[in-house]
PDB file of N, CA and C in Angstrom:
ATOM      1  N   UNK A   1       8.144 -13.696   8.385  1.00  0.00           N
ATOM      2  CA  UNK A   1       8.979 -14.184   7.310  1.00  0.00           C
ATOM      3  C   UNK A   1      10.430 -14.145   7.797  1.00  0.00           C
ATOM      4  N   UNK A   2      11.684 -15.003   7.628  1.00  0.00           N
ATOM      5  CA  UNK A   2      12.130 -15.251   8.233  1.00  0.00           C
ATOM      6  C   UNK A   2      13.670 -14.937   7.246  1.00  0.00           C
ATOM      7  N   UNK A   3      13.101 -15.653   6.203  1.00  0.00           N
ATOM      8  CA  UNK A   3      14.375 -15.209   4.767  1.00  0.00           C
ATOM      9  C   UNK A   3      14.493 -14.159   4.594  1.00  0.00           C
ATOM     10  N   UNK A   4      15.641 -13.721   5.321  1.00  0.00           N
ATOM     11  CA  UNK A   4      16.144 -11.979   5.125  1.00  0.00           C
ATOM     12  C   UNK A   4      15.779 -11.761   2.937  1.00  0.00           C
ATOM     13  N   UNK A   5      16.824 -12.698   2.504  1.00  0.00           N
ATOM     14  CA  UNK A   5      16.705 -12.590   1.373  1.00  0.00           C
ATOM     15  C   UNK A   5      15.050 -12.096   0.172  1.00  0.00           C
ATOM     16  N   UNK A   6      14.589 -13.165   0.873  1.00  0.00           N
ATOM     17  CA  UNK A   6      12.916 -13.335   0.246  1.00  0.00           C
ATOM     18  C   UNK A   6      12.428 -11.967   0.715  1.00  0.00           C
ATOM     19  N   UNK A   7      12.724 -10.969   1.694  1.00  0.00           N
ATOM     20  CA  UNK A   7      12.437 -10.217   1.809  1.00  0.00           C
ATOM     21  C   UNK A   7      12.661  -8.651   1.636  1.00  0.00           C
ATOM     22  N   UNK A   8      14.200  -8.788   1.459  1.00  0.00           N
ATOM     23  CA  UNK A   8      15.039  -8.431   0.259  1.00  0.00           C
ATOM     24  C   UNK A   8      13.969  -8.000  -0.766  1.00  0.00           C
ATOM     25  N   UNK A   9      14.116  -9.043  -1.604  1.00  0.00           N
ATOM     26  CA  UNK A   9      13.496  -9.098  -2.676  1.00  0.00           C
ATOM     27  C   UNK A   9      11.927  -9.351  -3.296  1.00  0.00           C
ATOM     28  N   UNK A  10      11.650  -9.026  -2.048  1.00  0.00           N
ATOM     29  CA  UNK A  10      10.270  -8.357  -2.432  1.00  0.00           C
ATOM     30  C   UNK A  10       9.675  -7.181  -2.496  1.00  0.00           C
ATOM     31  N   UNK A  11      10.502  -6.839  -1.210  1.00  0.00           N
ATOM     32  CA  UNK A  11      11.026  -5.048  -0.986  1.00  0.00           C
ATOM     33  C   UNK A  11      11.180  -4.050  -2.635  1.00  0.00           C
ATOM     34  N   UNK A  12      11.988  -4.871  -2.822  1.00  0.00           N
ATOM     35  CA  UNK A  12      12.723  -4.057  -4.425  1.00  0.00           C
ATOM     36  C   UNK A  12      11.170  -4.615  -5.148  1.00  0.00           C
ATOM     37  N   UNK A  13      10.706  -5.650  -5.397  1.00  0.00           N
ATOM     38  CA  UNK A  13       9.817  -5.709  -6.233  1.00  0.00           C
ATOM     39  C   UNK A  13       8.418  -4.861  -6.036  1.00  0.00           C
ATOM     40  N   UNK A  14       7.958  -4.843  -4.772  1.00  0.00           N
ATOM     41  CA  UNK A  14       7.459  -3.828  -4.471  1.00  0.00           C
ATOM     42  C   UNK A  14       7.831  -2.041  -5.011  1.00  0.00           C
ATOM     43  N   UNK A  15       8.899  -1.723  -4.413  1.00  0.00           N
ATOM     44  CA  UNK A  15       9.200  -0.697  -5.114  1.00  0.00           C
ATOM     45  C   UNK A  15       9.520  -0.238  -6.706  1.00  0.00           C
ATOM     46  N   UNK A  16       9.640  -1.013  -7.638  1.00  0.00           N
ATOM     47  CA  UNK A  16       9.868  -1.229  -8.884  1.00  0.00           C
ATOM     48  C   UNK A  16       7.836  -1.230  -9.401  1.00  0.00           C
ATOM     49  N   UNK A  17       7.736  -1.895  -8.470  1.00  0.00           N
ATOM     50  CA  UNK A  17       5.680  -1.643  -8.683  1.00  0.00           C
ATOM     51  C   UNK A  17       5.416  -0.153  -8.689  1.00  0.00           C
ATOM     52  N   UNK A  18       5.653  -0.042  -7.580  1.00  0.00           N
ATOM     53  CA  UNK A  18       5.620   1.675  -7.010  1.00  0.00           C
ATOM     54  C   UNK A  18       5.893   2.984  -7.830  1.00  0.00           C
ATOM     55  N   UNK A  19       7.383   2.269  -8.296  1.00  0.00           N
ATOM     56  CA  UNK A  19       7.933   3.712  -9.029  1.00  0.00           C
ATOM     57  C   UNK A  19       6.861   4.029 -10.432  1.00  0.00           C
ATOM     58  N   UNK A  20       6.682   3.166 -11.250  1.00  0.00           N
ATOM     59  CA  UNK A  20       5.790   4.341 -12.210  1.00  0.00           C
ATOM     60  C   UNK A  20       4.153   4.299 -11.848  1.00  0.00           C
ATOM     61  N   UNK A  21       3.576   4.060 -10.765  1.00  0.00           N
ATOM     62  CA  UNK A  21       2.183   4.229 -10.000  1.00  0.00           C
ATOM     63  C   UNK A  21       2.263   5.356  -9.209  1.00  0.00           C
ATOM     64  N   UNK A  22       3.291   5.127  -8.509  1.00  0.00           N
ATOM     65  CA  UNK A  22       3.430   7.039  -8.082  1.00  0.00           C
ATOM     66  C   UNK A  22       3.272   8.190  -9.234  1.00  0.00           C
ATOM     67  N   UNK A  23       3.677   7.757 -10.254  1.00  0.00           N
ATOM     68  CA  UNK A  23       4.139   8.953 -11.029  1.00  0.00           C
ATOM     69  C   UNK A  23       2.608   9.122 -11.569  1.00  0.00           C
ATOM     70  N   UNK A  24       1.590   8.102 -11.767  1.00  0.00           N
ATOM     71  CA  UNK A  24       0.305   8.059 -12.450  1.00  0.00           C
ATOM     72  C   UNK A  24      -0.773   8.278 -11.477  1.00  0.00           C
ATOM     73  N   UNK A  25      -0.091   8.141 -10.055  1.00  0.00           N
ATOM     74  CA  UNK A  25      -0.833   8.899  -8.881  1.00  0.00           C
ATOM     75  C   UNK A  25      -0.888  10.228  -8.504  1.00  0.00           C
ATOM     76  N   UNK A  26       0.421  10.811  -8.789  1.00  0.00           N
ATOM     77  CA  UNK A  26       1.103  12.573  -8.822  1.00  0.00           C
ATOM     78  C   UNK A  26       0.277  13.055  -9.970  1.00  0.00           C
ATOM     79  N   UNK A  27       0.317  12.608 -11.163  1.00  0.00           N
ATOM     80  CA  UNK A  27       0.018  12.756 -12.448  1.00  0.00           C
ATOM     81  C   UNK A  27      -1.707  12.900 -12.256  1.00  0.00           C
ATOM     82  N   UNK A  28      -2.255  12.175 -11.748  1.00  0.00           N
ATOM     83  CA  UNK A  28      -3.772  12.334 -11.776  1.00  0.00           C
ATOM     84  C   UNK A  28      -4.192  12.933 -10.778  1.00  0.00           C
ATOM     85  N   UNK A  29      -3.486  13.000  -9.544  1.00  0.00           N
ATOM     86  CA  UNK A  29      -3.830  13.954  -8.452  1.00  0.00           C
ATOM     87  C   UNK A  29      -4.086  15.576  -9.323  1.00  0.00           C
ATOM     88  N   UNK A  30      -2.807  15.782  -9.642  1.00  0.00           N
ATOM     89  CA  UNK A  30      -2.544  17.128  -9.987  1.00  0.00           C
ATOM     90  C   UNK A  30      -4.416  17.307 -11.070  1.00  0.00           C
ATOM     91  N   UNK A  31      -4.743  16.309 -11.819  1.00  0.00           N
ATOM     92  CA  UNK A  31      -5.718  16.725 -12.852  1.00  0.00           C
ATOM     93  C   UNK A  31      -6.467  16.455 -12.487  1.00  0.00           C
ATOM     94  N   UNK A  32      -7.267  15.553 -11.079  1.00  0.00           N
ATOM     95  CA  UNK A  32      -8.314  15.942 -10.165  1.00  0.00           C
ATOM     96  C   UNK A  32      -8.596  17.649  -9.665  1.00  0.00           C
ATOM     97  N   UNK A  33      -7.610  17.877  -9.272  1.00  0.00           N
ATOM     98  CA  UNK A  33      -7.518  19.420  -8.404  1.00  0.00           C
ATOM     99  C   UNK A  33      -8.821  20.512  -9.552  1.00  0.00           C
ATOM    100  N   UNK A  34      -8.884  20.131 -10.570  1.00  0.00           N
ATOM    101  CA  UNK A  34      -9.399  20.934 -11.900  1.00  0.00           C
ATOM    102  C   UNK A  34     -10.776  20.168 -11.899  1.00  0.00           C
ATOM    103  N   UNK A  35     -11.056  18.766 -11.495  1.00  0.00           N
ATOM    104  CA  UNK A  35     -12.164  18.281 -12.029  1.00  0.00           C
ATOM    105  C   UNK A  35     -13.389  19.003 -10.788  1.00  0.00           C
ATOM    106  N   UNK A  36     -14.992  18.751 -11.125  1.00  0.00           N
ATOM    107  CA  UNK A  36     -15.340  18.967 -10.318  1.00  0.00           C
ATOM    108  C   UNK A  36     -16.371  17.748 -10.540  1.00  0.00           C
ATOM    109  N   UNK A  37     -17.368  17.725  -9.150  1.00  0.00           N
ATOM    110  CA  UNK A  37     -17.411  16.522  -8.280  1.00  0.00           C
ATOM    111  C   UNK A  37     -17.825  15.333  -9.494  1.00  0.00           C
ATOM    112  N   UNK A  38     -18.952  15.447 -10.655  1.00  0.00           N
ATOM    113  CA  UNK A  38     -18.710  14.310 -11.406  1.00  0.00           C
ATOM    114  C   UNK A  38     -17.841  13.591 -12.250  1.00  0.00           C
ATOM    115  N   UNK A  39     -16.849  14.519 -12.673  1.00  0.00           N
ATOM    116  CA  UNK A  39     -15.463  14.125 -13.298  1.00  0.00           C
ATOM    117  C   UNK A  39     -14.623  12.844 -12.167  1.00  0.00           C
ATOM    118  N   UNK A  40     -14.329  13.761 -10.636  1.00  0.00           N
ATOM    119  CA  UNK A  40     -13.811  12.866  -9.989  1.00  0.00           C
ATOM    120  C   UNK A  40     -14.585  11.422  -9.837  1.00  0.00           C
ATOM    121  N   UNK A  41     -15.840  11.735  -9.357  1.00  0.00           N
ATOM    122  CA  UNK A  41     -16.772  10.182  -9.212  1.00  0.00           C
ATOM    123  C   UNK A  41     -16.526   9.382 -10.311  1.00  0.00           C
ATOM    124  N   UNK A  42     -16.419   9.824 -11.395  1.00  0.00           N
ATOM    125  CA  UNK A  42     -16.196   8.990 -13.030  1.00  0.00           C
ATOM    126  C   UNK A  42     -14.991   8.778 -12.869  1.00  0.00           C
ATOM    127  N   UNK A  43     -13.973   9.198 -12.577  1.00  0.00           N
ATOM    128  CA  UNK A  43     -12.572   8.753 -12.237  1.00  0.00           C
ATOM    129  C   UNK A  43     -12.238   7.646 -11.492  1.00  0.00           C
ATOM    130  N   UNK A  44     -12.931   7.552 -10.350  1.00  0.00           N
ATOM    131  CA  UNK A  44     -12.335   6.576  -9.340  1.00  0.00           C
ATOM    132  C   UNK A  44     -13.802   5.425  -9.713  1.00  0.00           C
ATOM    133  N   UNK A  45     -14.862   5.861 -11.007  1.00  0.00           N
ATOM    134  CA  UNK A  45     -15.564   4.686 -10.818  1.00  0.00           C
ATOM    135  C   UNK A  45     -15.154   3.450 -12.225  1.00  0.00           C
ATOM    136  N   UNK A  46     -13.795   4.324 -12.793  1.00  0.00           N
ATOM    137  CA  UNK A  46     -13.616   3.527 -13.806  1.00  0.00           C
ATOM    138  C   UNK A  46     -12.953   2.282 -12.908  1.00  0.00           C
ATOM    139  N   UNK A  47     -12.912   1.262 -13.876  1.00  0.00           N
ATOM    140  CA  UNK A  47     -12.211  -0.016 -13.360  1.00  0.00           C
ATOM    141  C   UNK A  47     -10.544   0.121 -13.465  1.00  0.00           C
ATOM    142  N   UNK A  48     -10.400   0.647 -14.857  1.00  0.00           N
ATOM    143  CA  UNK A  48      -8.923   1.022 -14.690  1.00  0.00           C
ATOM    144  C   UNK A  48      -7.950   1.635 -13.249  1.00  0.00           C
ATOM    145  N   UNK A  49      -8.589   2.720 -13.589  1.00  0.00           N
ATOM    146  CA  UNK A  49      -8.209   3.566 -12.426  1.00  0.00           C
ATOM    147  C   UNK A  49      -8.206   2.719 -11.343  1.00  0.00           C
ATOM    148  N   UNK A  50      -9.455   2.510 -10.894  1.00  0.00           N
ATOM    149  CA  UNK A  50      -9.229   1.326  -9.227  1.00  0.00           C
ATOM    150  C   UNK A  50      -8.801   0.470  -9.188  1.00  0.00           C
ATOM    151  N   UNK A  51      -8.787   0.021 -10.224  1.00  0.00           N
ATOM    152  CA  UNK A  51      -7.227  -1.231  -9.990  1.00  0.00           C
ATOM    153  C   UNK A  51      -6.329  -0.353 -10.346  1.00  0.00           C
ATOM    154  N   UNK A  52      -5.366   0.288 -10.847  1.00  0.00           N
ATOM    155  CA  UNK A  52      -4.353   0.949 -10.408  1.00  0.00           C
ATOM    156  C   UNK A  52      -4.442   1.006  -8.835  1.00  0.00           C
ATOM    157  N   UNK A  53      -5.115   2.375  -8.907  1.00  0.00           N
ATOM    158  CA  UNK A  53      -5.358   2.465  -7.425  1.00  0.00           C
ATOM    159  C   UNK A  53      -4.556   1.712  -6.158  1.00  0.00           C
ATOM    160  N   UNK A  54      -5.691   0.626  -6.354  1.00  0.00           N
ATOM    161  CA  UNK A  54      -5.881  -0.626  -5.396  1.00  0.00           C
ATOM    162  C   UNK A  54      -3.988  -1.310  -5.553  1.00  0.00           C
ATOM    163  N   UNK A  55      -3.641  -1.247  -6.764  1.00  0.00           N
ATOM    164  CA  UNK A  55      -2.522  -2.115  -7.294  1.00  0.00           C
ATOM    165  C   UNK A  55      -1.700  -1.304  -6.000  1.00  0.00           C
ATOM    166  N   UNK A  56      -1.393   0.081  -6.317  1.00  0.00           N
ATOM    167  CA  UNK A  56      -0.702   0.801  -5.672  1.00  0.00           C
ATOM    168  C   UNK A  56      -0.880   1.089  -4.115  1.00  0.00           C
ATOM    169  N   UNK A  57      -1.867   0.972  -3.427  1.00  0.00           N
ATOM    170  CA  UNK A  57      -1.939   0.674  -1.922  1.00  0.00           C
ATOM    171  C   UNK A  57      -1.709  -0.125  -1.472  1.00  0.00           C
ATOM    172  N   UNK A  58      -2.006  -1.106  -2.005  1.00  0.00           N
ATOM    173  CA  UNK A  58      -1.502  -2.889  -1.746  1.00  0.00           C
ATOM    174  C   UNK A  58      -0.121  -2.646  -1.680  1.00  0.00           C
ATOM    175  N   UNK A  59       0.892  -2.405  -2.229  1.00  0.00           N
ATOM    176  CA  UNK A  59       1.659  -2.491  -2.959  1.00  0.00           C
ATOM    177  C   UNK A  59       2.716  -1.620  -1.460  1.00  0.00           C
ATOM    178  N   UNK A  60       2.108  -0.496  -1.522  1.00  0.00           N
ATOM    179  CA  UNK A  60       2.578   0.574  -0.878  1.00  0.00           C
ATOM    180  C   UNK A  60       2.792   0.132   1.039  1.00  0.00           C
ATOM    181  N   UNK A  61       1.403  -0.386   1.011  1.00  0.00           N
ATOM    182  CA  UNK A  61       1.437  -1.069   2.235  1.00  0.00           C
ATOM    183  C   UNK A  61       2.202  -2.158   2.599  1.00  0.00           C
ATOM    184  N   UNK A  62       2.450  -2.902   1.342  1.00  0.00           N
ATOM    185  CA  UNK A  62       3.473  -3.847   2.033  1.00  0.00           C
ATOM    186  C   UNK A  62       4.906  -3.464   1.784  1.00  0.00           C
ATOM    187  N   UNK A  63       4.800  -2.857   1.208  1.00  0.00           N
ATOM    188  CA  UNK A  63       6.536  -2.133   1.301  1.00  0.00           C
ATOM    189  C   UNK A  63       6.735  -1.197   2.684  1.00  0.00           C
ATOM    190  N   UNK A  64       5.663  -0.617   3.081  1.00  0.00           N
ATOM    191  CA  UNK A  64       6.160  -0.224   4.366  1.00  0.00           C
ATOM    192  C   UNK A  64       6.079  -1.154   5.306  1.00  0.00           C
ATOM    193  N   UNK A  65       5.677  -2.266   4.997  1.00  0.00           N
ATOM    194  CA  UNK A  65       5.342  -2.996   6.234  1.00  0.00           C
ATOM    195  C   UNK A  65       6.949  -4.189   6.194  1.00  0.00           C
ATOM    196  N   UNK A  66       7.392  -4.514   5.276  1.00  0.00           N
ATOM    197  CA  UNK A  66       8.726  -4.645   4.935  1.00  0.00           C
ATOM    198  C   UNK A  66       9.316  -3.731   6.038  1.00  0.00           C
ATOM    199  N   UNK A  67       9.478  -2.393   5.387  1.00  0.00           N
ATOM    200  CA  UNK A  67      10.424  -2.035   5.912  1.00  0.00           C
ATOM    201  C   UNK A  67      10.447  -1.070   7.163  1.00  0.00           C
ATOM    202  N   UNK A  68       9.164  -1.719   8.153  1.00  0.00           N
ATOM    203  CA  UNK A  68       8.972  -1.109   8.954  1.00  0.00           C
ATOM    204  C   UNK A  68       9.425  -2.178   9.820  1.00  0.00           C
ATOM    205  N   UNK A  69       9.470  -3.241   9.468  1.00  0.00           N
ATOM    206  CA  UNK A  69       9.739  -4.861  10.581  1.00  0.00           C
ATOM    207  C   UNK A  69      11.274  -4.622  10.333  1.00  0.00           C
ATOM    208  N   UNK A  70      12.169  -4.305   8.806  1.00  0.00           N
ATOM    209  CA  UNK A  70      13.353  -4.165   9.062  1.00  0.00           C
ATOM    210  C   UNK A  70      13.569  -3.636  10.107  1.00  0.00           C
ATOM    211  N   UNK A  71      13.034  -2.445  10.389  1.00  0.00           N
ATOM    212  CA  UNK A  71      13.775  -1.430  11.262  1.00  0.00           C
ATOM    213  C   UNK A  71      13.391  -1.907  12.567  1.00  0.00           C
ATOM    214  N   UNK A  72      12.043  -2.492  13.008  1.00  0.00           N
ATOM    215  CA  UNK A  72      12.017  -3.083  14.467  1.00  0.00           C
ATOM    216  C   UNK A  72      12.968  -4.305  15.019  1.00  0.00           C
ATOM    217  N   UNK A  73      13.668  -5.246  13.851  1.00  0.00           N
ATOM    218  CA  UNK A  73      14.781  -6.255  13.722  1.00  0.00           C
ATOM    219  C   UNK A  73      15.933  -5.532  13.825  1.00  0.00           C
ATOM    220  N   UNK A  74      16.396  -4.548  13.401  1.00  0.00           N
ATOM    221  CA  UNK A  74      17.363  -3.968  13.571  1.00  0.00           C
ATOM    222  C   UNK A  74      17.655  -3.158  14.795  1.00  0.00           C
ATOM    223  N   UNK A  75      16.667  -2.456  15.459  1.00  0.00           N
ATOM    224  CA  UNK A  75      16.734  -1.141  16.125  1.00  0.00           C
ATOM    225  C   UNK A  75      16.128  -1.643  17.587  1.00  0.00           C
ATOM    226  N   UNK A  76      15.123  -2.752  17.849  1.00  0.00           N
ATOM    227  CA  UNK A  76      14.736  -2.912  18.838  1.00  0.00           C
ATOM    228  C   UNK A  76      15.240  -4.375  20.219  1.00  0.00           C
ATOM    229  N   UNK A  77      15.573  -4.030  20.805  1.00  0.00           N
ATOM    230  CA  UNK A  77      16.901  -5.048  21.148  1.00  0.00           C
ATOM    231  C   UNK A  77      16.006  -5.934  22.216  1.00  0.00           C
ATOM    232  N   UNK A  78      14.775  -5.635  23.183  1.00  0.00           N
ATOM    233  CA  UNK A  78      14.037  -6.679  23.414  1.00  0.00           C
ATOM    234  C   UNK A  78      13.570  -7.122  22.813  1.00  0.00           C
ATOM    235  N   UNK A  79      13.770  -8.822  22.817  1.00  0.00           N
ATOM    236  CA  UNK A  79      12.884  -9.821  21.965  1.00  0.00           C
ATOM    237  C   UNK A  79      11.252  -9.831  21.738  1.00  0.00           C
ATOM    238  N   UNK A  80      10.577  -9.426  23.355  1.00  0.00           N
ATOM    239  CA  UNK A  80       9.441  -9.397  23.179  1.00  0.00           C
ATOM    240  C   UNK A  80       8.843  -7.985  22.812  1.00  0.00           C
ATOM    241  N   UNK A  81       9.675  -7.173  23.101  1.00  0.00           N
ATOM    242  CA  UNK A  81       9.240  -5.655  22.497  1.00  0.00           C
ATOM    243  C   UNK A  81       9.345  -5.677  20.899  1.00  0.00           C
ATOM    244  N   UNK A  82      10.002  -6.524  20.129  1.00  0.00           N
ATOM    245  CA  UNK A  82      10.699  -6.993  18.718  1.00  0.00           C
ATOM    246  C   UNK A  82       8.696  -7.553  18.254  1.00  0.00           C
ATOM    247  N   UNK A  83       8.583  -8.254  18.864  1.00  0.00           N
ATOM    248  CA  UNK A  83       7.777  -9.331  18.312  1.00  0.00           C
ATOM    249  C   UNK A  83       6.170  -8.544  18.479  1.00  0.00           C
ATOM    250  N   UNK A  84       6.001  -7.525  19.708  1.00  0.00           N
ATOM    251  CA  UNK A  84       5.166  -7.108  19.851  1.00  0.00           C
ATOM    252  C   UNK A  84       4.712  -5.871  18.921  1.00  0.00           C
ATOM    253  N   UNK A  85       6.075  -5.164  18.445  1.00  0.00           N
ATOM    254  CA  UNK A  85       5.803  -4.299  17.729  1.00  0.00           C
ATOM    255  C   UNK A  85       5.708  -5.104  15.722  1.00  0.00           C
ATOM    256  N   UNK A  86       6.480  -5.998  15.601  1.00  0.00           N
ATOM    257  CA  UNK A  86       6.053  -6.464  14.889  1.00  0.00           C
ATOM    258  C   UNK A  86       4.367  -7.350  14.379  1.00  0.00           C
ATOM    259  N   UNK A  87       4.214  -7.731  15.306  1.00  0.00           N
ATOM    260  CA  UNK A  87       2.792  -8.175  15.555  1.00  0.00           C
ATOM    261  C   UNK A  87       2.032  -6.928  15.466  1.00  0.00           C
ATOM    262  N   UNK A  88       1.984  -5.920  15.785  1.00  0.00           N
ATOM    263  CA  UNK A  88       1.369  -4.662  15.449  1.00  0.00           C
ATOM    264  C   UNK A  88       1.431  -4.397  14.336  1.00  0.00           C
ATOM    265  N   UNK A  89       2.715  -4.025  13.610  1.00  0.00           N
ATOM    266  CA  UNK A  89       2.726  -3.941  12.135  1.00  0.00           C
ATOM    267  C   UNK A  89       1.760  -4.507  11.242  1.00  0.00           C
ATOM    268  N   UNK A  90       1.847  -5.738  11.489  1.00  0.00           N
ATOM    269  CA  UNK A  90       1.140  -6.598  10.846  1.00  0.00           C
ATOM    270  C   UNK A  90      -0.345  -6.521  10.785  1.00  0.00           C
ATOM    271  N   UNK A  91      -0.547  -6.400  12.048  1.00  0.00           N
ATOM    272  CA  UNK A  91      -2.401  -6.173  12.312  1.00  0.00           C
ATOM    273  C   UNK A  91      -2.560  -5.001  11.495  1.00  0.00           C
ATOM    274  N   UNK A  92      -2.245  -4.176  11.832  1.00  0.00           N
ATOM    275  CA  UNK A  92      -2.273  -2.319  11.271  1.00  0.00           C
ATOM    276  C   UNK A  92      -2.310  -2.839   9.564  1.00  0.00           C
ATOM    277  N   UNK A  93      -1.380  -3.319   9.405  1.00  0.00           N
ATOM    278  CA  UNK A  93      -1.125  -3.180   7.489  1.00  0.00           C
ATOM    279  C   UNK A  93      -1.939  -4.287   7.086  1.00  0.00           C
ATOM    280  N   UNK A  94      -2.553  -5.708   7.589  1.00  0.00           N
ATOM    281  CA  UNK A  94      -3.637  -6.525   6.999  1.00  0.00           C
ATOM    282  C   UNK A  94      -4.933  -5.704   7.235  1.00  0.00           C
ATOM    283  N   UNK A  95      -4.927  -4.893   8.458  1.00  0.00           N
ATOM    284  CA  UNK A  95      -6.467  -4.643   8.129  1.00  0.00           C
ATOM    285  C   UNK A  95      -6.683  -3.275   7.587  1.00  0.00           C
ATOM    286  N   UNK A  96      -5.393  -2.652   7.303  1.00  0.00           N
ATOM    287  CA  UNK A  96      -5.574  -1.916   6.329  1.00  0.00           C
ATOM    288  C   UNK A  96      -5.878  -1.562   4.786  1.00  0.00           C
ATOM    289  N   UNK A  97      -5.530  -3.016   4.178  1.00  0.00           N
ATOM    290  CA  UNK A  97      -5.399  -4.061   3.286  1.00  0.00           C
ATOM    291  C   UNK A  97      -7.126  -4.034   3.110  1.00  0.00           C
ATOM    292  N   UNK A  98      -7.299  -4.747   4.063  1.00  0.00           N
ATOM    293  CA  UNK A  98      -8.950  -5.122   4.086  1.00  0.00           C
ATOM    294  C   UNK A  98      -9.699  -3.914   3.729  1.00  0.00           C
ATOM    295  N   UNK A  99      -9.261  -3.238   4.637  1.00  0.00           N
ATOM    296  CA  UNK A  99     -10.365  -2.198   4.508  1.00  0.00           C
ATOM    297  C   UNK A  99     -10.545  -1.185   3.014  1.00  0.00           C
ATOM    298  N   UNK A 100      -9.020  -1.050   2.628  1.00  0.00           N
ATOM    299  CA  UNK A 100      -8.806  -0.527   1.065  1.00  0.00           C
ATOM    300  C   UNK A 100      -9.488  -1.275   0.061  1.00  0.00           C
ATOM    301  N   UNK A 101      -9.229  -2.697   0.589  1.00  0.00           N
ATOM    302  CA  UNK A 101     -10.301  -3.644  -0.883  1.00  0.00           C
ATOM    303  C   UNK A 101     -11.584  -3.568  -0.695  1.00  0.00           C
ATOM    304  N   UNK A 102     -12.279  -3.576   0.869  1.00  0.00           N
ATOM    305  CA  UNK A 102     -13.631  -3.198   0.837  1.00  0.00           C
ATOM    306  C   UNK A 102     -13.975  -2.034   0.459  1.00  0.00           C
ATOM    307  N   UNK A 103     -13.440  -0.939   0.563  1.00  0.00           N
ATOM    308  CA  UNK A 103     -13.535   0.037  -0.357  1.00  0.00           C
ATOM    309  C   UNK A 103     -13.571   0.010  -1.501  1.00  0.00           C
ATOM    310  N   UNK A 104     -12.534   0.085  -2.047  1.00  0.00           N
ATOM    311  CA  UNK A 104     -12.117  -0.087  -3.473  1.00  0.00           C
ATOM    312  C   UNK A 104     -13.688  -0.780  -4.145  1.00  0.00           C
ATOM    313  N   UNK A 105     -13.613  -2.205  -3.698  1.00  0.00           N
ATOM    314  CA  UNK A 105     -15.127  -3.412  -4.298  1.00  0.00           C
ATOM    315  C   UNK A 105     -16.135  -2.331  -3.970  1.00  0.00           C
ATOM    316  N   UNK A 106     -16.824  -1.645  -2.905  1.00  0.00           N
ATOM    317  CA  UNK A 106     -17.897  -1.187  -3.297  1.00  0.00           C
ATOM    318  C   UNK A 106     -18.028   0.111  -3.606  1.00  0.00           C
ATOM    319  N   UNK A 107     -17.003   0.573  -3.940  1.00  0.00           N
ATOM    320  CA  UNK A 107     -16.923   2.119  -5.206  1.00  0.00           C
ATOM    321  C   UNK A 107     -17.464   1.817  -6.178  1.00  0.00           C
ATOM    322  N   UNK A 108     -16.652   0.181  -6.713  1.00  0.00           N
ATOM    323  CA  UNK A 108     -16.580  -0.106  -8.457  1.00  0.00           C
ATOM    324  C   UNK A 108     -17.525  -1.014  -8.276  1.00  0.00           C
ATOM    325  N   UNK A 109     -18.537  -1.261  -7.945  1.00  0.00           N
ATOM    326  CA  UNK A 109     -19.522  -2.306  -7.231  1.00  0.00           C
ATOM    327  C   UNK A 109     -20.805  -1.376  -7.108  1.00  0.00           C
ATOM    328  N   UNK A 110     -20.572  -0.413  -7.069  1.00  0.00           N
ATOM    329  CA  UNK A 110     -22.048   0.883  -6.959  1.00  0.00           C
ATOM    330  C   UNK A 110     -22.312   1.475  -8.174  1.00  0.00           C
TER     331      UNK A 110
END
């Protein structure tokens, strides 16, 4: 992506996602710690919950992946060392992507 701007501002929209999903991620972590093993399974097999969830990894992942290419644009001064580590980013955070939704689908899918 090439529009500093567009990326800008997806960054912030991302994080504006983030800020009250963290707090409902902290928030339910803490009241897992108490459940025991069928409470949690009923937790992560509601639909609610995993889409939260899911909302918030997605979410999370591409905000670091934002602002992990900022910092290789900024900080890395060979072009092809620029592009290579960016190209990494990318692989790392799509198939991380993947692999969270194949998860996620056959939790709430079982």
């Amino acid at each position: 992506m090439k529009n500093y701007s567009t990326k800008w501002i997806i960054q912030r929209i991302t994080a504006l996602i983030l800020i009250p999903l963290t707090f409902w991620f902290v928030y339910n972590c803490l009241q897992l710690a108490s459940f025991n093993y069928d409470q949690t399974k009923a937790f992560f097999f509601s639909k609610l919950n995993s889409s939260l969830y899911f909302i918030l990894i997605i979410s999370m992942l591409y905000h670091a992946k934002l602002g992990c290419e900022t910092i290789a644009e900024d900080y890395v001064t060979s072009q092809k060392l620029k592009n290579i580590t960016k190209l990494t980013i990318s692989i790392l955070t799509y198939a991380l992507m993947i692999l969270v939704s194949l998860s996620i689908f056959i939790l709430v899918a079982a």
